[in-house]
Protein backbone atom coordinates (compact mmCIF):
# COMPACT_ATOMS: atom_id res chain seq x y z
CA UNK A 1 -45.52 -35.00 12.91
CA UNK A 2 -45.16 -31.41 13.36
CA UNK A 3 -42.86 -30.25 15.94
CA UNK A 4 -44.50 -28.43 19.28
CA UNK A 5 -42.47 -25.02 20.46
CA UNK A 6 -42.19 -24.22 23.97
CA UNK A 7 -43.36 -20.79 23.05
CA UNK A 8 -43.09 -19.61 19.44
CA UNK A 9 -45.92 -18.94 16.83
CA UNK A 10 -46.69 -21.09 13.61
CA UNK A 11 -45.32 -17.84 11.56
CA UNK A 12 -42.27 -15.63 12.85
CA UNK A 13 -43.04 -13.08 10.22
CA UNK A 14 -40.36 -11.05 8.43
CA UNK A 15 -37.32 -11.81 10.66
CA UNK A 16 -34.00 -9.78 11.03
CA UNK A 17 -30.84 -11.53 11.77
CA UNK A 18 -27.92 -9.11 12.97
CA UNK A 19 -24.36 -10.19 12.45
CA UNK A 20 -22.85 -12.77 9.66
CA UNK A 21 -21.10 -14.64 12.21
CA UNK A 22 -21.76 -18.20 13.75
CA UNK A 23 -24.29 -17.30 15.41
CA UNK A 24 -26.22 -15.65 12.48
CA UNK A 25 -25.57 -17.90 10.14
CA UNK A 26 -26.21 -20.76 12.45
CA UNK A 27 -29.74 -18.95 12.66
CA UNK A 28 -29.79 -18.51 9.00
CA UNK A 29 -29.99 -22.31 8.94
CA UNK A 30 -32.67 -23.24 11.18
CA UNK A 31 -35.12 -20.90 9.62
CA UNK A 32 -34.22 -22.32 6.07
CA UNK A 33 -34.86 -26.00 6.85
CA UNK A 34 -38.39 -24.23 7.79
CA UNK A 35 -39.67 -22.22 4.97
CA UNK A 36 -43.09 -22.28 5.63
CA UNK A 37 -41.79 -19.94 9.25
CA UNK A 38 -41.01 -16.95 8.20
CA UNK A 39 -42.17 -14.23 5.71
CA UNK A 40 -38.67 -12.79 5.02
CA UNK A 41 -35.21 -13.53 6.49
CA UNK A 42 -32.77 -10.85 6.23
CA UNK A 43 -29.32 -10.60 7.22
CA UNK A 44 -28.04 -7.20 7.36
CA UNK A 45 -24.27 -5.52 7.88
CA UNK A 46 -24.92 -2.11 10.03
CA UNK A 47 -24.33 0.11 6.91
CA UNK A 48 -27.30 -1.95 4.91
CA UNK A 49 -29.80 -1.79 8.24
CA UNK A 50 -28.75 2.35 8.51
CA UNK A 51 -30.15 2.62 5.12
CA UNK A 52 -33.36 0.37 5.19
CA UNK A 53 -37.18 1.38 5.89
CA UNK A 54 -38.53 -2.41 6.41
CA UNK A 55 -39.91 -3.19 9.44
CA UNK A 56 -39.37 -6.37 11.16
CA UNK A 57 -41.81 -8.65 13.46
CA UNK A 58 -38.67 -10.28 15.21
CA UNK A 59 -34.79 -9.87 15.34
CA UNK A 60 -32.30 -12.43 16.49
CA UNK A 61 -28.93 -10.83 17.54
CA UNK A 62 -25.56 -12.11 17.59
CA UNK A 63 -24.15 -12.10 20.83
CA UNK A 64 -21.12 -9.64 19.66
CA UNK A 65 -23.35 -6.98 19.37
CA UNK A 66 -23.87 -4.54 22.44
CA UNK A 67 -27.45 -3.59 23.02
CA UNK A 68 -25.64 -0.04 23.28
CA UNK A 69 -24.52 -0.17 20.23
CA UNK A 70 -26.13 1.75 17.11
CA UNK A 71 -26.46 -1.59 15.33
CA UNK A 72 -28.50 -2.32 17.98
CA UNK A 73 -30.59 0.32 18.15
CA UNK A 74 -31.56 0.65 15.05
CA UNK A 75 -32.77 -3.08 15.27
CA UNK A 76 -34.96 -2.12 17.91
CA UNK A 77 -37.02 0.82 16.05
CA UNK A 78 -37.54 -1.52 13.00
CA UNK A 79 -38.46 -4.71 14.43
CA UNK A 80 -41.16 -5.37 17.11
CA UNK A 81 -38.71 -7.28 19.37
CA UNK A 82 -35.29 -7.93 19.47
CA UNK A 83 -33.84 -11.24 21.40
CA UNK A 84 -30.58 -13.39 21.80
CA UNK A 85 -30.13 -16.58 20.00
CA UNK A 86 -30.45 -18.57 23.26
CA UNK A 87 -33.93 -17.18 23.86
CA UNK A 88 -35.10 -17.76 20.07
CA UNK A 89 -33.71 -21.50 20.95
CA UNK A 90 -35.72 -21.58 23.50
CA UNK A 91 -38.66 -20.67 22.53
CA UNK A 92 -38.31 -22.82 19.14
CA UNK A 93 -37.55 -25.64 20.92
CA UNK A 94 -39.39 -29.22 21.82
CA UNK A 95 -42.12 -28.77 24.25
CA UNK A 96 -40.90 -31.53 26.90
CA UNK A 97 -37.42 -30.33 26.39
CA UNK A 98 -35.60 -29.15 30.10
CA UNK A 99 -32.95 -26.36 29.95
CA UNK A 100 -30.36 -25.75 32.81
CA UNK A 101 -28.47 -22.74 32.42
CA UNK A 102 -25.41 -21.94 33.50
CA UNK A 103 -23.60 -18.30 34.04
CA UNK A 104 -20.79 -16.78 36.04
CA UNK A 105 -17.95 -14.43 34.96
CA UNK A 106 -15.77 -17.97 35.44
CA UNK A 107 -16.35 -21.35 35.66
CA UNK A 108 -19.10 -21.64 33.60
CA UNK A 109 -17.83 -24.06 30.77
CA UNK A 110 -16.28 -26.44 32.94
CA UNK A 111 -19.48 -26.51 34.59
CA UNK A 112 -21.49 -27.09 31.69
CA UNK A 113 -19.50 -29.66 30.68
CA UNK A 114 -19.54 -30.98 33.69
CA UNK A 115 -23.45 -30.93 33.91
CA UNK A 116 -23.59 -32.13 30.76
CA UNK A 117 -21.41 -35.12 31.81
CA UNK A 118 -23.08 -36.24 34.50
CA UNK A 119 -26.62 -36.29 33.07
CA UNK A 120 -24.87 -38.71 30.30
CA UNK A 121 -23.16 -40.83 32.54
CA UNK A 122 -26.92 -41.19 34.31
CA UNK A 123 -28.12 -42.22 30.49
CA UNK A 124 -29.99 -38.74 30.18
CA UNK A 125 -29.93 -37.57 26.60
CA UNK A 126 -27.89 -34.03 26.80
CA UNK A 127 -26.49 -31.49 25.07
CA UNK A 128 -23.94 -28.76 25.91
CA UNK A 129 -24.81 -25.68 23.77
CA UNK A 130 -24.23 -21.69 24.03
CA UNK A 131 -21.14 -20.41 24.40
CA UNK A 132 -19.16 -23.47 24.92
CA UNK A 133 -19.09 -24.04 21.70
CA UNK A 134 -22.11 -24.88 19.44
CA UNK A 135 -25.15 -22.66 19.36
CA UNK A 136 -28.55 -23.35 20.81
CA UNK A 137 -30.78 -23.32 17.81
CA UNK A 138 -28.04 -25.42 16.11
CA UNK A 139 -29.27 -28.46 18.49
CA UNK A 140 -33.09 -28.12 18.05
CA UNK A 141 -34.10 -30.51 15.86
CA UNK A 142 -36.75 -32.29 17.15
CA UNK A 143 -35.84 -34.17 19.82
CA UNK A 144 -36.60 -33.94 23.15
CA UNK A 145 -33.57 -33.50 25.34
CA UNK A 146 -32.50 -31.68 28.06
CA UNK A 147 -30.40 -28.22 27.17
CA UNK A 148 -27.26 -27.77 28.70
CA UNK A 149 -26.76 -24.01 27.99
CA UNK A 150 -23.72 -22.17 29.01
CA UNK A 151 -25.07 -18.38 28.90
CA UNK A 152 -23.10 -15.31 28.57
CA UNK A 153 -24.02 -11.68 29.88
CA UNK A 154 -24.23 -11.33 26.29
CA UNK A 155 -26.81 -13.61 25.23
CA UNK A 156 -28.98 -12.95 28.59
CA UNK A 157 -29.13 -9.36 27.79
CA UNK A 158 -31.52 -9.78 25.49
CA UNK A 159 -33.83 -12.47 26.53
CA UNK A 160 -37.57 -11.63 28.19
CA UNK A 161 -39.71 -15.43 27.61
CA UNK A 162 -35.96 -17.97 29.02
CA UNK A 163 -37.55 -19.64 31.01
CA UNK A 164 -34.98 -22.85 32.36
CA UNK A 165 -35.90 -25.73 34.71
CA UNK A 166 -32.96 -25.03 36.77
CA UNK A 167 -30.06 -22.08 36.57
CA UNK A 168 -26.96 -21.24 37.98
CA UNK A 169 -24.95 -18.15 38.50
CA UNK A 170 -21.65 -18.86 39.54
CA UNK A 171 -19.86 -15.48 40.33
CA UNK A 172 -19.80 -11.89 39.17
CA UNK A 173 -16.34 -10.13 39.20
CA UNK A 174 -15.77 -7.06 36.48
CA UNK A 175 -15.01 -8.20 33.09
CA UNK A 176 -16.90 -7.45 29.72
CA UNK A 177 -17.56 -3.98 31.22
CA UNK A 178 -17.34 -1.71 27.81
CA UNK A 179 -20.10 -4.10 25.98
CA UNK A 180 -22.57 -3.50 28.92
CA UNK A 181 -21.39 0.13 29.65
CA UNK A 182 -21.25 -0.58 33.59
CA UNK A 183 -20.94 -3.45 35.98
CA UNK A 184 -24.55 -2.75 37.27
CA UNK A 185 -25.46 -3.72 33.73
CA UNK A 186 -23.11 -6.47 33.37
CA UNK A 187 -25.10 -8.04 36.54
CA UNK A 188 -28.05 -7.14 35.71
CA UNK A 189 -27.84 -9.23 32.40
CA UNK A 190 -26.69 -12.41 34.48
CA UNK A 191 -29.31 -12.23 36.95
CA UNK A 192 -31.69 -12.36 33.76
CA UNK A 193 -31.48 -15.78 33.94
CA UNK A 194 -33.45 -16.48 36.97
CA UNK A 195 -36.43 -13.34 36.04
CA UNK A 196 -39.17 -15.97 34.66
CA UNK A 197 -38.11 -18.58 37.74
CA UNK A 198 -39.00 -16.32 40.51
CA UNK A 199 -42.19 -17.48 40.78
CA UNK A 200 -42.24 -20.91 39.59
CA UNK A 201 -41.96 -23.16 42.56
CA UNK A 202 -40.46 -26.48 40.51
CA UNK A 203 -37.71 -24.60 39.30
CA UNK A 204 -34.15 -24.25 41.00
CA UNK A 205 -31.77 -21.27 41.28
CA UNK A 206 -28.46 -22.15 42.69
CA UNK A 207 -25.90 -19.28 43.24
CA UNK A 208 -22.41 -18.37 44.78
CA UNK A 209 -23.88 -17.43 48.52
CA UNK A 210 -22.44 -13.84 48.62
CA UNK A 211 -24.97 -13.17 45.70
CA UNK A 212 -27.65 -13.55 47.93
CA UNK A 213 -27.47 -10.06 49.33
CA UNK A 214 -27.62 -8.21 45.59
CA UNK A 215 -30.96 -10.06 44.64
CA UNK A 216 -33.73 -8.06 46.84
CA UNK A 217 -36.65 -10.38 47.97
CA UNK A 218 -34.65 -13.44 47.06
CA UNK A 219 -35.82 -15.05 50.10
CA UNK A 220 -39.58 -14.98 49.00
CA UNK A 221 -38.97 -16.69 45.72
CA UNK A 222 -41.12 -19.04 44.79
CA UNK A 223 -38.42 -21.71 43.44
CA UNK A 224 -35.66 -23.39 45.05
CA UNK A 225 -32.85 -21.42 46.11
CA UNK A 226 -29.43 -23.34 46.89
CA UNK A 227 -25.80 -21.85 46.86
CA UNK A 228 -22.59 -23.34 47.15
CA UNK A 229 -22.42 -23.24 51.06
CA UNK A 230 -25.62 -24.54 51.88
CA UNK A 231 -26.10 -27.06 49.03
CA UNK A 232 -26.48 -30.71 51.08
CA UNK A 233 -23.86 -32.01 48.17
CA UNK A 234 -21.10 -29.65 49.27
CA UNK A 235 -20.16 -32.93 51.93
CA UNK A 236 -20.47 -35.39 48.98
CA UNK A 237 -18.16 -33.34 46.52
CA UNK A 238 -15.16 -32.95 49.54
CA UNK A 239 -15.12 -36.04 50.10
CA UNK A 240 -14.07 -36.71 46.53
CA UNK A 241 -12.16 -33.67 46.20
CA UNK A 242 -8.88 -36.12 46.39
CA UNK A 243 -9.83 -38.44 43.80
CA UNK A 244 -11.56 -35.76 41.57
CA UNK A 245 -9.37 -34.97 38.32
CA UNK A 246 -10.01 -31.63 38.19
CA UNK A 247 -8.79 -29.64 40.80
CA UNK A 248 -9.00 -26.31 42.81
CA UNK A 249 -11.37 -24.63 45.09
CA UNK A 250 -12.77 -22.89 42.20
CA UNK A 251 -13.57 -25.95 40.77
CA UNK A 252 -14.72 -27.83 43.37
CA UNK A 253 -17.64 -24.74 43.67
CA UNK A 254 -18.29 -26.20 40.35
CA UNK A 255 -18.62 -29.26 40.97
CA UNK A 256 -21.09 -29.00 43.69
CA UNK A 257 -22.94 -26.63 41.30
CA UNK A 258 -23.10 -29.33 38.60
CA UNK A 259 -24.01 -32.06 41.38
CA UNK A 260 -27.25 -29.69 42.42
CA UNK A 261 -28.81 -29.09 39.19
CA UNK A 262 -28.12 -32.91 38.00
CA UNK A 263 -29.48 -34.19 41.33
CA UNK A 264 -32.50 -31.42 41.04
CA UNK A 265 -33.26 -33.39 37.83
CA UNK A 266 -33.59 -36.91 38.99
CA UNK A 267 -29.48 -38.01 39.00
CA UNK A 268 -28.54 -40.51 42.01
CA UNK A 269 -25.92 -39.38 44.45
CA UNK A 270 -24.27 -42.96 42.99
CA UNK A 271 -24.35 -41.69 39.20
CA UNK A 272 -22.96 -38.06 40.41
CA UNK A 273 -20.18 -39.16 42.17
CA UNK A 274 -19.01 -42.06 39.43
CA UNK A 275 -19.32 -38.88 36.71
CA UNK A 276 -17.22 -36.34 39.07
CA UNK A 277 -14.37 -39.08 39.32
CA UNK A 278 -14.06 -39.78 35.99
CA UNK A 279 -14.48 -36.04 34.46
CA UNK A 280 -11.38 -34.66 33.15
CA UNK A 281 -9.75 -31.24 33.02
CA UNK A 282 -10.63 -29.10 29.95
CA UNK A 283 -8.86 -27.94 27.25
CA UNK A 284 -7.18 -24.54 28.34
CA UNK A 285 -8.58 -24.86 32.11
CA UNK A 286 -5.46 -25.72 34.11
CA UNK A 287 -4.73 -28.04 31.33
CA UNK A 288 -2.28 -30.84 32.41
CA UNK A 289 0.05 -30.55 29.17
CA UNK A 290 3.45 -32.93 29.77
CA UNK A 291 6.29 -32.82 32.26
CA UNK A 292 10.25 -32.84 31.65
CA UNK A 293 12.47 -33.71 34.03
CA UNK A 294 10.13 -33.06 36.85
CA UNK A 295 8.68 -29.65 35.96
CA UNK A 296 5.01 -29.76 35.04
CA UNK A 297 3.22 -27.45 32.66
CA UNK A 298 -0.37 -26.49 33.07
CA UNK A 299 -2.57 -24.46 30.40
CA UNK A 300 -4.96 -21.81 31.64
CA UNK A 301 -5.20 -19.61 28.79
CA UNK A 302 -8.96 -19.61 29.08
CA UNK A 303 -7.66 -17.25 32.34
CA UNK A 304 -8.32 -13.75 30.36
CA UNK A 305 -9.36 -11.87 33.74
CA UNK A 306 -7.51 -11.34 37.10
CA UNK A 307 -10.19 -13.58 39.23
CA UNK A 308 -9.90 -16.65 36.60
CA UNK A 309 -6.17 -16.56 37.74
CA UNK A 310 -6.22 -15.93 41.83
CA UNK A 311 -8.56 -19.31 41.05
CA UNK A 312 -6.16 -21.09 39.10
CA UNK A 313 -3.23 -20.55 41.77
CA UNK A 314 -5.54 -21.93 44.16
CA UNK A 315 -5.54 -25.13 42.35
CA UNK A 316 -1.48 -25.30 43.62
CA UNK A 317 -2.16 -25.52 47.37
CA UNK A 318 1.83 -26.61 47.55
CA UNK A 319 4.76 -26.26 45.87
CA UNK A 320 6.05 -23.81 43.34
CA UNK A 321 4.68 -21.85 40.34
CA UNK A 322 6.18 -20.05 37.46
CA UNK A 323 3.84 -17.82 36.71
CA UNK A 324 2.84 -16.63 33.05
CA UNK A 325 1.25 -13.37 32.73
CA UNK A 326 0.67 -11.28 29.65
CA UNK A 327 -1.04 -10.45 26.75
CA UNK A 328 -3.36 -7.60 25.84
CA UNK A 329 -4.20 -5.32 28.90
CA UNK A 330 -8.18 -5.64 29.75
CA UNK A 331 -7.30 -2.57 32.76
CA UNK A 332 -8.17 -4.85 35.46
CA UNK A 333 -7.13 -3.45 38.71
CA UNK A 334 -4.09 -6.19 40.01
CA UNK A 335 -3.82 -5.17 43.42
CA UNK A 336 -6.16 -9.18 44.39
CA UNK A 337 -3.45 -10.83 42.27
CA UNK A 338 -0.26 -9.27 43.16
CA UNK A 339 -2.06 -10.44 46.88
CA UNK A 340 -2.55 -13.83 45.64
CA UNK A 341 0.73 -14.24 44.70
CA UNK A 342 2.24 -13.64 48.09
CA UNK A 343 -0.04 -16.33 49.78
CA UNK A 344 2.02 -18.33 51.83
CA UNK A 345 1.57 -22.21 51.00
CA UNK A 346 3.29 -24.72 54.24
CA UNK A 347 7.11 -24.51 53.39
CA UNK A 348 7.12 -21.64 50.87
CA UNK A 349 5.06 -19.15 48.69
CA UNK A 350 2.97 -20.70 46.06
CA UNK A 351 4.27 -18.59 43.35
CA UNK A 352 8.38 -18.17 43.23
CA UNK A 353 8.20 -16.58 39.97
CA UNK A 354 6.09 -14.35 38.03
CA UNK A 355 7.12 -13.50 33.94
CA UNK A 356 5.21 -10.72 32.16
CA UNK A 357 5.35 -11.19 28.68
CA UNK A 358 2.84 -9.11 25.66
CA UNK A 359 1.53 -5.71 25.35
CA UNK A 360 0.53 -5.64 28.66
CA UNK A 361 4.02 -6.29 29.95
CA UNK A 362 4.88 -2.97 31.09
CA UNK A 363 2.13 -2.04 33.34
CA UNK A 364 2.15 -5.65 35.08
CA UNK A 365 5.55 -4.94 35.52
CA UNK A 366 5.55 -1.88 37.79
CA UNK A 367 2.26 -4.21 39.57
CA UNK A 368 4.29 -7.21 40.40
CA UNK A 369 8.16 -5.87 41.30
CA UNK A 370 7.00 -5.33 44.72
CA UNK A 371 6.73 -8.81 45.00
CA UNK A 372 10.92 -9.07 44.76
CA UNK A 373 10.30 -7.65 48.77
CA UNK A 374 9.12 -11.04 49.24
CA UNK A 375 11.82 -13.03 47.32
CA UNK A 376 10.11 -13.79 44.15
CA UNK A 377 11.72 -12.77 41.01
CA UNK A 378 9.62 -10.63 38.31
CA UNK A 379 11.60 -10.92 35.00
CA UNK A 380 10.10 -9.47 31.43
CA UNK A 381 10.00 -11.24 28.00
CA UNK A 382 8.46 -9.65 24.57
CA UNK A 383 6.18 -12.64 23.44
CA UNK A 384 4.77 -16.12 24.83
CA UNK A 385 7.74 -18.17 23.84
CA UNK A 386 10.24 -15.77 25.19
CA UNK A 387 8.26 -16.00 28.51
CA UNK A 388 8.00 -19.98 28.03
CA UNK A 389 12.11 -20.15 27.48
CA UNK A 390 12.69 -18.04 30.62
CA UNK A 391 10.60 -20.05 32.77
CA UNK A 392 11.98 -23.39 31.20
CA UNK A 393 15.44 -21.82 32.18
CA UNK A 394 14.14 -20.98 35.88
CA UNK A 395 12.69 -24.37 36.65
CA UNK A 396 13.53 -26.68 38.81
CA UNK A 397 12.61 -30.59 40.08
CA UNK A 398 9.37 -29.77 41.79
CA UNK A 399 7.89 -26.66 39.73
CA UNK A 400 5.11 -26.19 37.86
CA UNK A 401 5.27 -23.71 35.31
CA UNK A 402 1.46 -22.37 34.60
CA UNK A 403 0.21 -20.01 31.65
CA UNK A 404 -2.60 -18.80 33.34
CA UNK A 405 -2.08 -14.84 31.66
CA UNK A 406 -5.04 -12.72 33.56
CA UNK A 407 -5.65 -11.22 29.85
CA UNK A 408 -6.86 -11.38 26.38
CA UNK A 409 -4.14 -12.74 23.49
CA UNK A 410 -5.28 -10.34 20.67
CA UNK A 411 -1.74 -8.88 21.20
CA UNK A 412 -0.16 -12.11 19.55
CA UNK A 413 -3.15 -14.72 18.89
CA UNK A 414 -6.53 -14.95 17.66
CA UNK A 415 -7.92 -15.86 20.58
CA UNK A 416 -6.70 -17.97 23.98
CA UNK A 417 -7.45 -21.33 22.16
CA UNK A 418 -4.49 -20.75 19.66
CA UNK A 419 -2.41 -18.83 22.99
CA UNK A 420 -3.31 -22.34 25.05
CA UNK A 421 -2.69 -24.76 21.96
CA UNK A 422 0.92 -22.56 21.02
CA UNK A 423 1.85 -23.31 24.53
CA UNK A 424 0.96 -27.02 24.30
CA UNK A 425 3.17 -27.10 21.06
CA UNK A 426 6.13 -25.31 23.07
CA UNK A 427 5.87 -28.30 25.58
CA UNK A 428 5.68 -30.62 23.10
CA UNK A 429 8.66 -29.07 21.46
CA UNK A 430 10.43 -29.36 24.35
CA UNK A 431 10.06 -33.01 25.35
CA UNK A 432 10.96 -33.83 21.54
């Protein structure tokens, strides 16, 4: 039986796919299993496009692309519309499908997996897809299921039909600033999430409650609006806090966010709190990653911007951290971190050491020595497992010794999966 779209035609026309990437070619795909869709399919490098005079009826961007950009552009004179992959997913996909989607500057993978978790624990047939991991159009297929979709400022940029049953925007602090020119732009992208749900009065928008004030007439939208203070499942999700596996304030936000949107779409209070209990830390999310002789080693590499670490420290409400910075330099302004790290924590500051390691090395160095005022030691090492050795060497029964680098690892790694997973392997290493 042929398959009903939420909201795209029988034929697409000639279509225009920009970038060769996952994305793109995950694109490439779909359309080919249907070849009765489209007229044309092109994929073009920015060179070819420069030089072409076709015209397109609909381009599908990779999410590496800035709409600034003259890639971009271009697209945009030649082709009648250009959208993200997670709107072309959308629109593509099964009728009585449900989307909830999920943004934030942090948090949001751990809770879309977290969403994602509970609605399978309740027997719900979901699917985690954006940028966690695997793409959107990659999971239509057919079959009605409800859309788990972890959406970056990058992928709502360019969406105008995204229309989800339920969204969440988790927090905006600066971070991908040169791609949207601007932090007005860079929020203006996430609140694209919730444009088509302002007047739909089934739908739910839950957001961090200082958000509240940068939305104007958010209090005469039509949906249901819920943040993180005045959510009735912020009582539930403390009184599991103990018992949860993940840990943090940050993440307990998170959890009350995925404990909304599951309950907004049928979930028992009895199936949420049997998911949050047995949910487990991520890979690369204050990471639990061995322990030797009583120091314990936690992997945050996923922390690439100064707010994913002040959240990380606040999962170590006692005792003392080694802190790992370092990497390459995003320009963040360190002033809330070098802050954090004074925070006094019962019998002694949370963080007794700090080790700046990587290109950015220099300039976190002249940040953080004015913590030695306070007693904690700021010491310098040229790569990751310098850093690693010098904390090994500083620890002590009781530590914890957390990567959790407030940058990007293009400096030394592809990307902070193989930073996290060389860290793991140090560990590992270690205990051997």
């Amino acid at each position: 039986m042929k398959m009903k779209h939420k909201c795209s035609p029988d034929n697409l026309g000639n279509v225009l796919i920009l970038g060769e990437g996952v994305t793109g070619k995950a694109v490439e795909d779909y359309l080919a299993k249907q070849p009765n869709r489209a007229l044309t399919v092109d994929v073009v490098t920015e060179e070819e496009l420069a030089n072409s005079t076709k015209s397109y009826d609909l381009c599908i961007a990779s999410p590496g692309i800035s709409e600034f950009s003259d890639f971009y552009v271009k697209a945009k004179m030649v082709s009648r519309e250009v959208i993200s992959e997670v709107e072309f997913a959308y629109r593509e996909s099964e009728i009585d499908s449900k989307w909830i989607a999920i943004t934030g500057t942090n948090g949001k993978t751990t809770t879309t997996s977290l969403t994602e978790h509970i609605l399978t624990v309740a027997g719900i047939n979901a699917v985690a897809v954006g940028n966690i991991g695997q793409t959107c159009i990659s999971q239509v297929d057919g079959q009605t299921k409800v859309y788990v979709a972890e959406c970056s400022s990058y992928q709502l940029a360019s969406t105008s039909k995204f229309d989800p049953d339920a969204c969440a925007i988790l927090n905006i602090t600066p971070d991908h600033i040169k791609w949207h020119e601007g932090l007005e732009n860079y929020r203006d992208a996430k609140f694209k999430i919730f444009a088509n749900l302002r007047d739909n009065a089934d739908a739910l928008v839950f957001l961090e409650h200082h958000l509240k004030s940068q939305i104007p007439g958010i209090d005469s939208f039509a949906c249901k609006v819920v943040t993180d203070k005045n959510s009735d499942k912020v009582g539930m999700v403390a009184s599991l806090a103990e018992g949860m596996k993940i840990k943090g304030e940050h993440n307990i936000q998170n959890a009350v966010c995925a404990a909304a949107l599951t309950s907004f779409m049928g979930v028992s209070d009895s199936t949420i709190k049997e998911a949050l209990l047995s949910f487990s830390p991520l890979e690369h999310r204050i990471e639990p990653c061995g322990d030797m002789d009583g120091v314990a080693f936690y992997n945050d590499s996923k922390a690439t911007n100064v707010d994913s670490t002040i959240k990380a420290l606040s999962a170590f409400p006692q005792g003392r951290v080694i802190l790992l910075l370092g990497g390459t330099d995003k320009g963040s302004d360190l002033t809330p971190l070098v802050n954090e790290c004074k925070r006094p924590a019962g019998c002694g500051s949370v963080v007794s050491t700090v080790i700046c390691y990587g290109d950015s090395k220099a300039r976190f160095l002249k940040s953080f020595k004015q913590l030695e005022d306070e007693g904690i030691p700021v010491l310098e090492a040229n790569k990751l497992s310098d850093a690693f050795a010098l904390a090994v060497k500083k620890a002590s029964d009781g530590d914890s010794v957390l990567l959790s680098p407030a940058c990007a690892s293009f400096d030394e790694f592809s990307g902070f999966e193989e930073r996290g997973r060389r860290f793991k392997q140090l560990v590992e290493q270690l205990n051997a």
